[in-house]
C-alpha atoms as a PDB file:
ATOM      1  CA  UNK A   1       0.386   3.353   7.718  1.00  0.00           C
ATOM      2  CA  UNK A   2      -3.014   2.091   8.989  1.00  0.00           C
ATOM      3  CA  UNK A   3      -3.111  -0.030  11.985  1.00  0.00           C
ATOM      4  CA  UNK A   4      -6.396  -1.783  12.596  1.00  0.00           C
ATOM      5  CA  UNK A   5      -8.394  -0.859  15.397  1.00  0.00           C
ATOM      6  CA  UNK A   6      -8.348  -4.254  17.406  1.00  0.00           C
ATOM      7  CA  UNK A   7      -4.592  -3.689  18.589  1.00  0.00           C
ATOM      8  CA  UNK A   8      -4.834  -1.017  21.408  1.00  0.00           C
ATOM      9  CA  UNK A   9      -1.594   1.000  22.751  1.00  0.00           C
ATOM     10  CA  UNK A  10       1.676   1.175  21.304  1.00  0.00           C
ATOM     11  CA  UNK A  11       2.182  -0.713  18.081  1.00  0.00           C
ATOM     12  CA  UNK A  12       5.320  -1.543  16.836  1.00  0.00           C
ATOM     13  CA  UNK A  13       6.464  -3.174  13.338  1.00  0.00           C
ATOM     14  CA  UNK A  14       8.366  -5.951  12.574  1.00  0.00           C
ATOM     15  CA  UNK A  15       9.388  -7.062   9.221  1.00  0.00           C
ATOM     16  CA  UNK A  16      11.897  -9.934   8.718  1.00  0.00           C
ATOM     17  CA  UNK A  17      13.393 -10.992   5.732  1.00  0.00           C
ATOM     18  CA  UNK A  18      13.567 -14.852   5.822  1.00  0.00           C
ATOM     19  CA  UNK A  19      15.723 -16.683   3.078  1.00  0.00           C
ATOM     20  CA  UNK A  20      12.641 -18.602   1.364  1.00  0.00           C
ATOM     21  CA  UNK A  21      10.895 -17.802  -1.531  1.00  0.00           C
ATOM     22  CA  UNK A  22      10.819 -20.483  -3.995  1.00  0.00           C
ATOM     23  CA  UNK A  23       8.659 -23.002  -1.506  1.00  0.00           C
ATOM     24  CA  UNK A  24       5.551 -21.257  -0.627  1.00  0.00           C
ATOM     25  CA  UNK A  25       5.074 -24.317   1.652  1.00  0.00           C
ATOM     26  CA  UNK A  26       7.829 -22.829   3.950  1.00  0.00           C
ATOM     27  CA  UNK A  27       7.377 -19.161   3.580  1.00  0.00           C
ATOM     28  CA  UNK A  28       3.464 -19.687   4.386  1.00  0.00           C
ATOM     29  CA  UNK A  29       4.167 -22.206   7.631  1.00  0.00           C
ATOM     30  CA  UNK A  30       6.731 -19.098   8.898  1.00  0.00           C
ATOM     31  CA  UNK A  31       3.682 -16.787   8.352  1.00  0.00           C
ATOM     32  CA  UNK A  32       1.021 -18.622  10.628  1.00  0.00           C
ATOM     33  CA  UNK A  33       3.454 -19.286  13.185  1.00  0.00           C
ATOM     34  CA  UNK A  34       3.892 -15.744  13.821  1.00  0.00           C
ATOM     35  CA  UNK A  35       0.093 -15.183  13.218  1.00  0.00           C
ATOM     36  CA  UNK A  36      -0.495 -17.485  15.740  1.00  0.00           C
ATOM     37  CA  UNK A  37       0.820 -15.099  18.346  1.00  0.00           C
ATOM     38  CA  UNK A  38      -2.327 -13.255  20.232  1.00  0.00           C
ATOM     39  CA  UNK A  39      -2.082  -9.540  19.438  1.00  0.00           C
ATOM     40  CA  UNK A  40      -0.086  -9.769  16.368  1.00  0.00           C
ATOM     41  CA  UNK A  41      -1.463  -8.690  12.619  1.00  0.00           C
ATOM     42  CA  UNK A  42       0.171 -10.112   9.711  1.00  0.00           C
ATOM     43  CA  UNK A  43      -0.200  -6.914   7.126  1.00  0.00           C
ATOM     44  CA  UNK A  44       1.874  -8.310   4.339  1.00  0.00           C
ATOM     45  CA  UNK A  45       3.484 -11.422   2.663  1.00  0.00           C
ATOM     46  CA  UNK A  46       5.738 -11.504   0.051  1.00  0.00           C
ATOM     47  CA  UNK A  47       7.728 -14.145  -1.543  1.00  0.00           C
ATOM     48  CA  UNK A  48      10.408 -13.671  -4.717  1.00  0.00           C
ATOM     49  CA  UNK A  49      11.490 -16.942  -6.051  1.00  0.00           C
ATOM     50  CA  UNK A  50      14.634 -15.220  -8.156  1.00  0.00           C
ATOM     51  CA  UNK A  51      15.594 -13.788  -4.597  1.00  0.00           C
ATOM     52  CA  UNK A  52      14.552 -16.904  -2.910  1.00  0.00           C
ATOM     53  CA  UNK A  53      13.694 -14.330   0.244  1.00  0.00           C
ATOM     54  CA  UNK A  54      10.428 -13.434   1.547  1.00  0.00           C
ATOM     55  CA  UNK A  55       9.608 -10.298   3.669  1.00  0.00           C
ATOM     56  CA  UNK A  56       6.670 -10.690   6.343  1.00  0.00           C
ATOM     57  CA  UNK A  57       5.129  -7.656   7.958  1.00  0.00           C
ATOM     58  CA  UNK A  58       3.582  -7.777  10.667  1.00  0.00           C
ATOM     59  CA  UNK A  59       2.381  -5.458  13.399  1.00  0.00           C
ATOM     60  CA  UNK A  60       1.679  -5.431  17.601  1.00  0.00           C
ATOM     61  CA  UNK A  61       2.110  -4.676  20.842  1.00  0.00           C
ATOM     62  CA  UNK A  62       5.895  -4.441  22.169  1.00  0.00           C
ATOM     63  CA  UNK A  63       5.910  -7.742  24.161  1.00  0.00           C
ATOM     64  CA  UNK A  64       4.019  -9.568  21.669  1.00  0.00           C
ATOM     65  CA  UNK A  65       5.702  -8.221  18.502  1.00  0.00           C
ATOM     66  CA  UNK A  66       8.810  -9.869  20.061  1.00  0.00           C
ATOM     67  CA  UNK A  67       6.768 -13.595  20.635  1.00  0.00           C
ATOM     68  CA  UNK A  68       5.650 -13.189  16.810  1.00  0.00           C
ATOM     69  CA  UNK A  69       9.173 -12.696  15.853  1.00  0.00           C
ATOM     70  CA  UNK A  70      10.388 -15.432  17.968  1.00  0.00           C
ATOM     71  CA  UNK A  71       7.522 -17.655  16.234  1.00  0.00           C
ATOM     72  CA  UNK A  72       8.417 -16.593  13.292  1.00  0.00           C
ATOM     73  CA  UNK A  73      12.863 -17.410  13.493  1.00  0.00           C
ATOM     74  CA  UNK A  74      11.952 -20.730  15.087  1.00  0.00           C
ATOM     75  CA  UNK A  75      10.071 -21.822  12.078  1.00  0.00           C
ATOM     76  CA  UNK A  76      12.646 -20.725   9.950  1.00  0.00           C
ATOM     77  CA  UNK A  77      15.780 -22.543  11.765  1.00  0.00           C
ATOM     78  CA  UNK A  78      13.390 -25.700  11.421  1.00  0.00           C
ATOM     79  CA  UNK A  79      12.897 -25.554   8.264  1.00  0.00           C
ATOM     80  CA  UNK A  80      15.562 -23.588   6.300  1.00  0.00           C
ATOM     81  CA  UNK A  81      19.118 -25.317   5.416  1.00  0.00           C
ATOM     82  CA  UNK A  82      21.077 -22.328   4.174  1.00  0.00           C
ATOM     83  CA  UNK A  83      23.652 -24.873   2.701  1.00  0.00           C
ATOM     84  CA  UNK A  84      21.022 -25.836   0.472  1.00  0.00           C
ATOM     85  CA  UNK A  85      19.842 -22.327  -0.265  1.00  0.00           C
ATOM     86  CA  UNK A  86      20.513 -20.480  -3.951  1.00  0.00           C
ATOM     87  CA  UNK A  87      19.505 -17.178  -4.311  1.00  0.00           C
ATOM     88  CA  UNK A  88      20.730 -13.986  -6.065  1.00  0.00           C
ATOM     89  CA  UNK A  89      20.174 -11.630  -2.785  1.00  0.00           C
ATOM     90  CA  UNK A  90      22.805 -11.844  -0.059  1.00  0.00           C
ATOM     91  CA  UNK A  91      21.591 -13.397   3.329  1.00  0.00           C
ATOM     92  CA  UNK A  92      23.339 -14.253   6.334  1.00  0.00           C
ATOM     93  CA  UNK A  93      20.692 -16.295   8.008  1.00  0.00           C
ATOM     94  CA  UNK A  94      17.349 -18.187   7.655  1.00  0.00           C
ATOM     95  CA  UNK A  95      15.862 -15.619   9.417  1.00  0.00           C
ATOM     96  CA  UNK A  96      18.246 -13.193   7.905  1.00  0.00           C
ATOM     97  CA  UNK A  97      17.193  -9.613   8.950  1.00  0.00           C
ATOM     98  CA  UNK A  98      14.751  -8.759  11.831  1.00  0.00           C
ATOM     99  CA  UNK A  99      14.698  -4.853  12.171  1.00  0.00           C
ATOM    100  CA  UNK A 100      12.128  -3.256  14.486  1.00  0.00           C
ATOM    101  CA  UNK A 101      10.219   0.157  13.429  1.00  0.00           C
ATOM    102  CA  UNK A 102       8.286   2.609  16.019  1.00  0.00           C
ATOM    103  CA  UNK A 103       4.548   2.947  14.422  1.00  0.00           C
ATOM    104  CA  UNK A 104       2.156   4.530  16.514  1.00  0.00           C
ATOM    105  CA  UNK A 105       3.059   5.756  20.670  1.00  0.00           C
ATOM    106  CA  UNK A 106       6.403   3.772  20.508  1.00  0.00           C
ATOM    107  CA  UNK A 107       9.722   5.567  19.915  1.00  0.00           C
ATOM    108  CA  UNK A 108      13.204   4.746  18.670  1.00  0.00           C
ATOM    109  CA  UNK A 109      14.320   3.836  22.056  1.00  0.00           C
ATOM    110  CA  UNK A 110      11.784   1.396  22.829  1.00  0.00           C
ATOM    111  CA  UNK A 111      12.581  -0.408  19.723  1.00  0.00           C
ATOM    112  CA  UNK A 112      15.977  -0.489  20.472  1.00  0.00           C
ATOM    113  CA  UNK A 113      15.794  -1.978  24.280  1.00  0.00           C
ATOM    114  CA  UNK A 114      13.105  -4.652  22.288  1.00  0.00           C
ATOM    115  CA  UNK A 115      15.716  -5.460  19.463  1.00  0.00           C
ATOM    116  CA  UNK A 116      18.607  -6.204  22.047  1.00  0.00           C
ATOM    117  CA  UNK A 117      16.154  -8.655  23.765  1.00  0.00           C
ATOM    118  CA  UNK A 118      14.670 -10.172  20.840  1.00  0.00           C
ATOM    119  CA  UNK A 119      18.569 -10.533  20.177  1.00  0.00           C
ATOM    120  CA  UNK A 120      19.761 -11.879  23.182  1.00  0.00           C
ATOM    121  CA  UNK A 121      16.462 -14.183  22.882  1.00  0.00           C
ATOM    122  CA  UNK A 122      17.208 -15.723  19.491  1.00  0.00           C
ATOM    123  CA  UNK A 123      20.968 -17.366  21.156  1.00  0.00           C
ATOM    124  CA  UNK A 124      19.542 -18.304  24.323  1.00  0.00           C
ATOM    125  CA  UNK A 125      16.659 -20.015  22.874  1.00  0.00           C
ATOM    126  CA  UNK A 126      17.219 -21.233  19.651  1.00  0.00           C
ATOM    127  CA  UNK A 127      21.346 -21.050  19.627  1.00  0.00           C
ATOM    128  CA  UNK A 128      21.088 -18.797  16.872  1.00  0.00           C
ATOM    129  CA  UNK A 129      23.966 -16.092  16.825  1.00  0.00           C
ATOM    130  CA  UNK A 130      22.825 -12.246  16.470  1.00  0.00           C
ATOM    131  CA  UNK A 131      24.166  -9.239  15.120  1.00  0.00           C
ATOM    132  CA  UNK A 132      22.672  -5.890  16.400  1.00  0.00           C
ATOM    133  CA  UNK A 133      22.189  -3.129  13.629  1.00  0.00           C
ATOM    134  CA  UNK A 134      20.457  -0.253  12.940  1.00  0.00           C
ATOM    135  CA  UNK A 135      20.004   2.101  16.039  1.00  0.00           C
ATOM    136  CA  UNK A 136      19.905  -1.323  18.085  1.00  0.00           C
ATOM    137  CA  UNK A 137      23.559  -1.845  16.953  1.00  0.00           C
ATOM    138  CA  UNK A 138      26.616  -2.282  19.943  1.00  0.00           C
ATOM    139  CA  UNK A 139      29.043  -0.611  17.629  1.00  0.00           C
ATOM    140  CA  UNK A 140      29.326   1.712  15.105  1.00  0.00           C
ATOM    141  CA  UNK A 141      30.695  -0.289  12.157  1.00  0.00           C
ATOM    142  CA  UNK A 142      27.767  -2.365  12.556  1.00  0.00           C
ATOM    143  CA  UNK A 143      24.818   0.624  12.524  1.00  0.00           C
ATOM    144  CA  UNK A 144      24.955  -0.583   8.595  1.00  0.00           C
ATOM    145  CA  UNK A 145      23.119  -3.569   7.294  1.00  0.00           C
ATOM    146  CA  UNK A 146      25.302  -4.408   4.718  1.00  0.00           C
ATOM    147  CA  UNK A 147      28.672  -3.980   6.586  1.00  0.00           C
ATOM    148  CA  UNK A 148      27.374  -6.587   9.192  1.00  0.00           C
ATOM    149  CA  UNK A 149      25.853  -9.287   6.592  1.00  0.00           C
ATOM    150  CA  UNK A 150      29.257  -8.728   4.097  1.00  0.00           C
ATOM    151  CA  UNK A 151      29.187 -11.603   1.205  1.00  0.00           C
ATOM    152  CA  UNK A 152      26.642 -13.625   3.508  1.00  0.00           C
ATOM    153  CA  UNK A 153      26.495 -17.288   4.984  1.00  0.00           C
ATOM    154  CA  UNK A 154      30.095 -18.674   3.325  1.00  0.00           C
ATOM    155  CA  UNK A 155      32.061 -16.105   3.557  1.00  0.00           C
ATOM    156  CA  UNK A 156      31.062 -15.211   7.245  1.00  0.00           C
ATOM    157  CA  UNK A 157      31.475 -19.404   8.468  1.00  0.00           C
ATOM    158  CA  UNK A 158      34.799 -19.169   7.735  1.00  0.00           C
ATOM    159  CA  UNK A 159      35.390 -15.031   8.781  1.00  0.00           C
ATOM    160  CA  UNK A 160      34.350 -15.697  12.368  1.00  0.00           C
ATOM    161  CA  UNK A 161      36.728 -18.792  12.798  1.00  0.00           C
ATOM    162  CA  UNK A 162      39.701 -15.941  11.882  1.00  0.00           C
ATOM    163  CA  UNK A 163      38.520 -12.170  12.412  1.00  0.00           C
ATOM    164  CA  UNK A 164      37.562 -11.689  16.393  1.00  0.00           C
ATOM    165  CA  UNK A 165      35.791  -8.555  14.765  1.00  0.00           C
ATOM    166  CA  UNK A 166      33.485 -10.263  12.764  1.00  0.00           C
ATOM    167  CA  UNK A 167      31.683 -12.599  15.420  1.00  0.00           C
ATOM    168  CA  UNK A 168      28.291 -12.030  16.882  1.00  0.00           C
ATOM    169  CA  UNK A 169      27.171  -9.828  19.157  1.00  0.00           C
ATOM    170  CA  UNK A 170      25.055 -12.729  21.528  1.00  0.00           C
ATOM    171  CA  UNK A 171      26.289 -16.637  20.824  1.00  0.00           C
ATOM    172  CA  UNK A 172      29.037 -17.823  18.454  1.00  0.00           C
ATOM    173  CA  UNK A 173      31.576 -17.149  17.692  1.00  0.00           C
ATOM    174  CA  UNK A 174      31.128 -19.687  14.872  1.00  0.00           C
ATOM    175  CA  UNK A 175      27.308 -19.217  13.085  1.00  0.00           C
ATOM    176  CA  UNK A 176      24.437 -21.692  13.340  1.00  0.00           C
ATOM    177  CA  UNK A 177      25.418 -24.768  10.891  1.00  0.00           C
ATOM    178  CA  UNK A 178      22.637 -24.638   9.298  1.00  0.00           C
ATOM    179  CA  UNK A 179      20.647 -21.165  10.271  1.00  0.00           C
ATOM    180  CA  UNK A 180      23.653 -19.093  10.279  1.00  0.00           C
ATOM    181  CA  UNK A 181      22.740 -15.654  12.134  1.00  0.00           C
ATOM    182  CA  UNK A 182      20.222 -13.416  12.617  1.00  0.00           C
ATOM    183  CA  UNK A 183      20.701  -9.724  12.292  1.00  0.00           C
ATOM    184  CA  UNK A 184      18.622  -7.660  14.499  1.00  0.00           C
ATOM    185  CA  UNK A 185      17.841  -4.353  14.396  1.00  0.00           C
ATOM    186  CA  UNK A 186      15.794  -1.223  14.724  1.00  0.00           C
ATOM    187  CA  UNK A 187      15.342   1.378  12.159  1.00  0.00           C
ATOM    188  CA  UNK A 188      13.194   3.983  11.062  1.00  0.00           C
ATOM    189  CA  UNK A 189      10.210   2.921   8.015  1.00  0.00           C
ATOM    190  CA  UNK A 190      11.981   2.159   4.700  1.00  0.00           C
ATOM    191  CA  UNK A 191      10.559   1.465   1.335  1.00  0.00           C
ATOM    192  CA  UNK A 192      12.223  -1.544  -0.809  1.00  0.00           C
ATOM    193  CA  UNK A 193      11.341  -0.566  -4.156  1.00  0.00           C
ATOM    194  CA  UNK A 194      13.040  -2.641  -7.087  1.00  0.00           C
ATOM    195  CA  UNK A 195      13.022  -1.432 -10.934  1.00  0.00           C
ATOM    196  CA  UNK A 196      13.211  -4.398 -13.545  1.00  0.00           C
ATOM    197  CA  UNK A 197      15.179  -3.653 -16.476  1.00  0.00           C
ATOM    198  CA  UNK A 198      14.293  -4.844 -20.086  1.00  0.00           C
ATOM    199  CA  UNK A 199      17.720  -6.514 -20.417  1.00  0.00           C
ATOM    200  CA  UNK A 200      19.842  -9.607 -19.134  1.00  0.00           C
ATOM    201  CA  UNK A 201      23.031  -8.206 -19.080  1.00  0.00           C
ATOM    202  CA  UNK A 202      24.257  -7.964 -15.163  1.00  0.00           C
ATOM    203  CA  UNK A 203      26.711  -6.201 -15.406  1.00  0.00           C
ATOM    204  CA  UNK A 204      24.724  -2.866 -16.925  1.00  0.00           C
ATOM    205  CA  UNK A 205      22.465  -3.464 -13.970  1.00  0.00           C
ATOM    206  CA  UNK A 206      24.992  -3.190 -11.559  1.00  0.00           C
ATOM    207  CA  UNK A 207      26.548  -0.035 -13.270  1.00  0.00           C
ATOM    208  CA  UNK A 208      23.266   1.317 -12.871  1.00  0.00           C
ATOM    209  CA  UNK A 209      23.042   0.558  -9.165  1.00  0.00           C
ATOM    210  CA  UNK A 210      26.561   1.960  -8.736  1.00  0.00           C
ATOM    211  CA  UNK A 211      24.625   5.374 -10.005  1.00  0.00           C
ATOM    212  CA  UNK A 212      21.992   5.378  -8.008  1.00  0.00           C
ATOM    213  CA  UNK A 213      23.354   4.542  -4.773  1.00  0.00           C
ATOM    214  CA  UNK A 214      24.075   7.304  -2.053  1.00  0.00           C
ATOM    215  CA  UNK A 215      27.745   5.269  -1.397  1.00  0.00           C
ATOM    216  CA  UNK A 216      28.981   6.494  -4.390  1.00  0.00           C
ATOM    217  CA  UNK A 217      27.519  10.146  -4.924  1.00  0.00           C
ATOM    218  CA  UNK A 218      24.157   9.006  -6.057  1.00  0.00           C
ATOM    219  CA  UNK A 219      20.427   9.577  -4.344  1.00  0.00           C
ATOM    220  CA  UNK A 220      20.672  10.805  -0.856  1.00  0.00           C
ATOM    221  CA  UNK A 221      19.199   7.569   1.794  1.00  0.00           C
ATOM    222  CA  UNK A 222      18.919   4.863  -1.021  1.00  0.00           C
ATOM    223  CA  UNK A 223      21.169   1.565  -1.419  1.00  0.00           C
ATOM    224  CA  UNK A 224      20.753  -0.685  -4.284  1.00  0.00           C
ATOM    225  CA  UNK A 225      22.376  -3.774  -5.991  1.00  0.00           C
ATOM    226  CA  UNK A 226      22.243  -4.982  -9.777  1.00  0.00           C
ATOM    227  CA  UNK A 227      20.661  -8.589  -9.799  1.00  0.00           C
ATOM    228  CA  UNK A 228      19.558 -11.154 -12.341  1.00  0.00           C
ATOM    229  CA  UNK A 229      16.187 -12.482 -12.286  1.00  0.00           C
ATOM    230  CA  UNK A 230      16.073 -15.657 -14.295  1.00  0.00           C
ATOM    231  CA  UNK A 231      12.572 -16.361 -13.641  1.00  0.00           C
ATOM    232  CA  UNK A 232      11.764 -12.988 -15.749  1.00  0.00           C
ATOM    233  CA  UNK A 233      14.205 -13.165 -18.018  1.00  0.00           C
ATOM    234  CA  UNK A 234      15.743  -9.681 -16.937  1.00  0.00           C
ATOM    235  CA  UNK A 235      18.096  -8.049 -14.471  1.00  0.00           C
ATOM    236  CA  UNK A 236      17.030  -5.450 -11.738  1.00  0.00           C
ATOM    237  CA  UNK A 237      17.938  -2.991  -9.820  1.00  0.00           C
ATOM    238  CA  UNK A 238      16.898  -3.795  -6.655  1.00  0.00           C
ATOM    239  CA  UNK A 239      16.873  -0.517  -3.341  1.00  0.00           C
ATOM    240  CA  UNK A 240      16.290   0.374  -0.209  1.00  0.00           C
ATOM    241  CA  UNK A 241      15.026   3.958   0.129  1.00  0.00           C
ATOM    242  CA  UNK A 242      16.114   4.648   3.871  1.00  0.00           C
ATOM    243  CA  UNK A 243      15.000   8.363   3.626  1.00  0.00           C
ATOM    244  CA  UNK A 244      11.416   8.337   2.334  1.00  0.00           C
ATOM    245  CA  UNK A 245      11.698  11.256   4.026  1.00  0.00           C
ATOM    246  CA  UNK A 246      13.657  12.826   1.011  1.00  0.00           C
ATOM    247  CA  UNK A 247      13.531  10.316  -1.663  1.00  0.00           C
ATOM    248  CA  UNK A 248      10.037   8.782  -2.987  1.00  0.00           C
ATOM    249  CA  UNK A 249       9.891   5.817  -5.029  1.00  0.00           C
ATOM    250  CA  UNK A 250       9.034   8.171  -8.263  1.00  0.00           C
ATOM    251  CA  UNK A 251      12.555   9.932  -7.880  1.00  0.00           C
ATOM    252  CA  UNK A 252      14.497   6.790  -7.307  1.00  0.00           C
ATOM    253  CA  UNK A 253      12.345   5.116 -10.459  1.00  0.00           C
ATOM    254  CA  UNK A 254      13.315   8.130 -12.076  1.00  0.00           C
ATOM    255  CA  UNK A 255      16.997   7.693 -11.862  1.00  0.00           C
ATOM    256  CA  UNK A 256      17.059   4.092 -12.770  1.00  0.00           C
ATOM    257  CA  UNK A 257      15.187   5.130 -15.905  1.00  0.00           C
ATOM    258  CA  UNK A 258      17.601   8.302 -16.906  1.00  0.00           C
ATOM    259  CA  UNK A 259      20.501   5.892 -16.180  1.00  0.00           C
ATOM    260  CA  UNK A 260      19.081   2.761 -18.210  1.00  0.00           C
ATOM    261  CA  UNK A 261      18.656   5.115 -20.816  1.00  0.00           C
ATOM    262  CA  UNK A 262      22.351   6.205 -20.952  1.00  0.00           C
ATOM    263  CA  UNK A 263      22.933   2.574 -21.583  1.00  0.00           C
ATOM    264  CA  UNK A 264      20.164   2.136 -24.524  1.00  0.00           C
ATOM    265  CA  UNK A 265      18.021   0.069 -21.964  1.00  0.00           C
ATOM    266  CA  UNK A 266      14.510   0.375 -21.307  1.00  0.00           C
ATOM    267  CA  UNK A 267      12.400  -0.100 -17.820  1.00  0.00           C
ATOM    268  CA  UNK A 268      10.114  -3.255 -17.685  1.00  0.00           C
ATOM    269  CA  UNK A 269       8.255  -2.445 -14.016  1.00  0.00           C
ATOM    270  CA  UNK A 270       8.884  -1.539 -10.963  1.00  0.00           C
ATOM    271  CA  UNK A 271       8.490  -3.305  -7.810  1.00  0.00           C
ATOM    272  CA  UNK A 272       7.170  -2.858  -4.089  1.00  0.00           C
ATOM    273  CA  UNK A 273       8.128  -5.412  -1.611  1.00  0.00           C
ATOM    274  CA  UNK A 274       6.399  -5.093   1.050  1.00  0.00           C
ATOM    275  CA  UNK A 275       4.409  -1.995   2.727  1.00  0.00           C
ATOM    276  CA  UNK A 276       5.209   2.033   2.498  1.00  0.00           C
ATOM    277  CA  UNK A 277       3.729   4.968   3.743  1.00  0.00           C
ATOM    278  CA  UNK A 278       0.983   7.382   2.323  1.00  0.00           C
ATOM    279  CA  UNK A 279       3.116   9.556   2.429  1.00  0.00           C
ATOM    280  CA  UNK A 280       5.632   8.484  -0.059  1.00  0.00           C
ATOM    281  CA  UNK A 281       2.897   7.813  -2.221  1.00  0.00           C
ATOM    282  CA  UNK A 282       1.689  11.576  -1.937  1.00  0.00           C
ATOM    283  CA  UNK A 283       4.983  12.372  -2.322  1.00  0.00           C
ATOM    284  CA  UNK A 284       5.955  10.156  -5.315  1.00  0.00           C
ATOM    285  CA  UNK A 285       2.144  11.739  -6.814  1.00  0.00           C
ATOM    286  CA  UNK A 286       3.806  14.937  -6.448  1.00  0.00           C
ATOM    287  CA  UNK A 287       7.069  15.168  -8.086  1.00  0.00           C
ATOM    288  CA  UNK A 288       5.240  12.925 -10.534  1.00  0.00           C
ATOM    289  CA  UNK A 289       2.873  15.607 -11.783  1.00  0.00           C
ATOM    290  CA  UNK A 290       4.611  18.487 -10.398  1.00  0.00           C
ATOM    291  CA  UNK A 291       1.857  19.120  -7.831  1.00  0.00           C
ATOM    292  CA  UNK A 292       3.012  20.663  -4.711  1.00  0.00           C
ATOM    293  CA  UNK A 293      -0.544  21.467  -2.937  1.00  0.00           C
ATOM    294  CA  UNK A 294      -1.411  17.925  -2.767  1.00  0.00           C
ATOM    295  CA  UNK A 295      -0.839  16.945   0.946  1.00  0.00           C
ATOM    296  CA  UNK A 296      -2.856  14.474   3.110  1.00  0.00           C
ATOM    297  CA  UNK A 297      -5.553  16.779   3.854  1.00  0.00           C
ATOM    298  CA  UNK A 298      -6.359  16.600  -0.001  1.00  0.00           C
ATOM    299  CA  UNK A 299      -7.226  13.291  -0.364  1.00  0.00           C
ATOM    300  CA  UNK A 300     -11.228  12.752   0.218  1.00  0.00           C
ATOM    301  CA  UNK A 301     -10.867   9.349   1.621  1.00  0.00           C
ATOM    302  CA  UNK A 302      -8.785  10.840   4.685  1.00  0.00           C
ATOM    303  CA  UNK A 303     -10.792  14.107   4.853  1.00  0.00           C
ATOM    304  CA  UNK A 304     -14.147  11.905   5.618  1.00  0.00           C
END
């Protein structure tokens, strides 16, 4: 990833998930609040309306990386009534997830002290519950995303109330009325890649998911759901590929098309929300074209 020049020493990313993406009104106030922070770098907005999610990425140094975040969930309590909110992704919170990724002289352990105080910042100030995930989490049956979050907001108002287990790490037990909780986090980079199906039928999608996933036997590092997408007309499957590392975005494509066309369906796009490395995209060049001497010192742009 390329980090401009004008932030100096350790960078870290942040890239929360906020659960608005129909009113661009919203989803761009959220944006300059954290871009308001000095030494922060907004890299990336993007907003799905089907979803009704956006993902902001954004970049800085440690301390100020956790004032952009801050910026950025106080906007969102303000303005986001999750009682109100319809989407087809799952979501917890209006500032759903917040996960923390080591860029450039920053490590894993750095983000994770930073995520439990970004954590621990979100209840004191904003009396906001947290969940800790990732390689930030407090317990091992939380290190997964989805086995924190569960069904999302509903089902986890009325799970805390009964199931000690399920409350929050900092604030509760029961969940913001209105902001639910935020899940914090720190992980290593991940790509979220989606593949758009030319079909409406939501339940093939979600067959297709089931195949793809690593849960159930599919691609090693990659979790994916089957949703609809009413705006398009068409159902996707949408994934996290947690091991760039192993998978690129051309293998997991790849799958989604060899299982659509099991089921006589046929791939519209694909999707990338969001930022990934140049390294997945030399990688997804690669197995592509079946090119294995094409590494970064074989691109001219990087070589000048």
């Amino acid at each position: 990833m390329t980090v401009t020049r004008e932030l100096k020493g350790p960078i870290i990313e942040c890239v929360p998930n906020f659960s608005a993406g129909k009113d661009m009104h919203i989803v761009r106030t959220i944006a300059n609040e954290i871009d308001s922070v000095s030494n922060v770098k907004i890299l990336d907005v993007n907003a799905d309306p089907d979803h009704n999610r956006s993902v902001i990425t954004f970049v800085g140094t440690p301390t100020s990386v956790i004032e952009g975040a801050i910026s950025g969930v106080r906007a969102a309590v303000r303005l986001i009534d999750l009682r109100k909110h319809k989407g087809v992704h799952p979501r917890l919170g209006a500032a759903d997830v917040i996960p923390l990724v080591p860029i450039r002289d920053a490590d894993m352990s750095e983000c994770v002290g930073l995520a439990r105080k970004l954590a621990k910042r979100i209840w004191d100030e904003l009396e906001v519950p947290t969940y800790l995930y990732g390689e930030a989490a407090l317990r091992m049956d939380r290190k997964r995303l989805e086995k924190v979050r569960l069904k999302g907001f509903e089902q986890m108002m009325t799970l805390v109330k009964k199931d000690k287990s399920r409350r929050p790490d900092f604030g509760g037990p029961a969940l913001h009325p209105t902001a639910g909780a935020s899940i914090v986090g720190a992980r290593p980079p991940l790509i979220a890649f989606n593949v758009n199906l030319n079909s409406g039928d939501l339940a093939l999608a979600r067959k297709i998911a089931e195949a793809v996933r690593e849960k159930n036997s599919g691609l090693v590092g990659v979790k994916a759901l089957g949703l609809e997408l009413k705006s398009k007309r068409c159902v996707q499957v949408s994934m996290n590929i947690t091991r760039p590392d192993i998978v690129s975005p051309f293998v997991a494509y790849s799958k989604v098309a060899e299982e659509a066309e099991k089921l006589g369906i046929d791939v519209l796009e694909s999707e990338l929300i969001g930022l990934m490395p140049l390294s997945s995209l030399l990688d997804s060049t690669r197995d592509a074209v079946k090119l294995e001497s094409l590494t970064m010192d074989r691109i001219i742009e990087l070589k000048i």
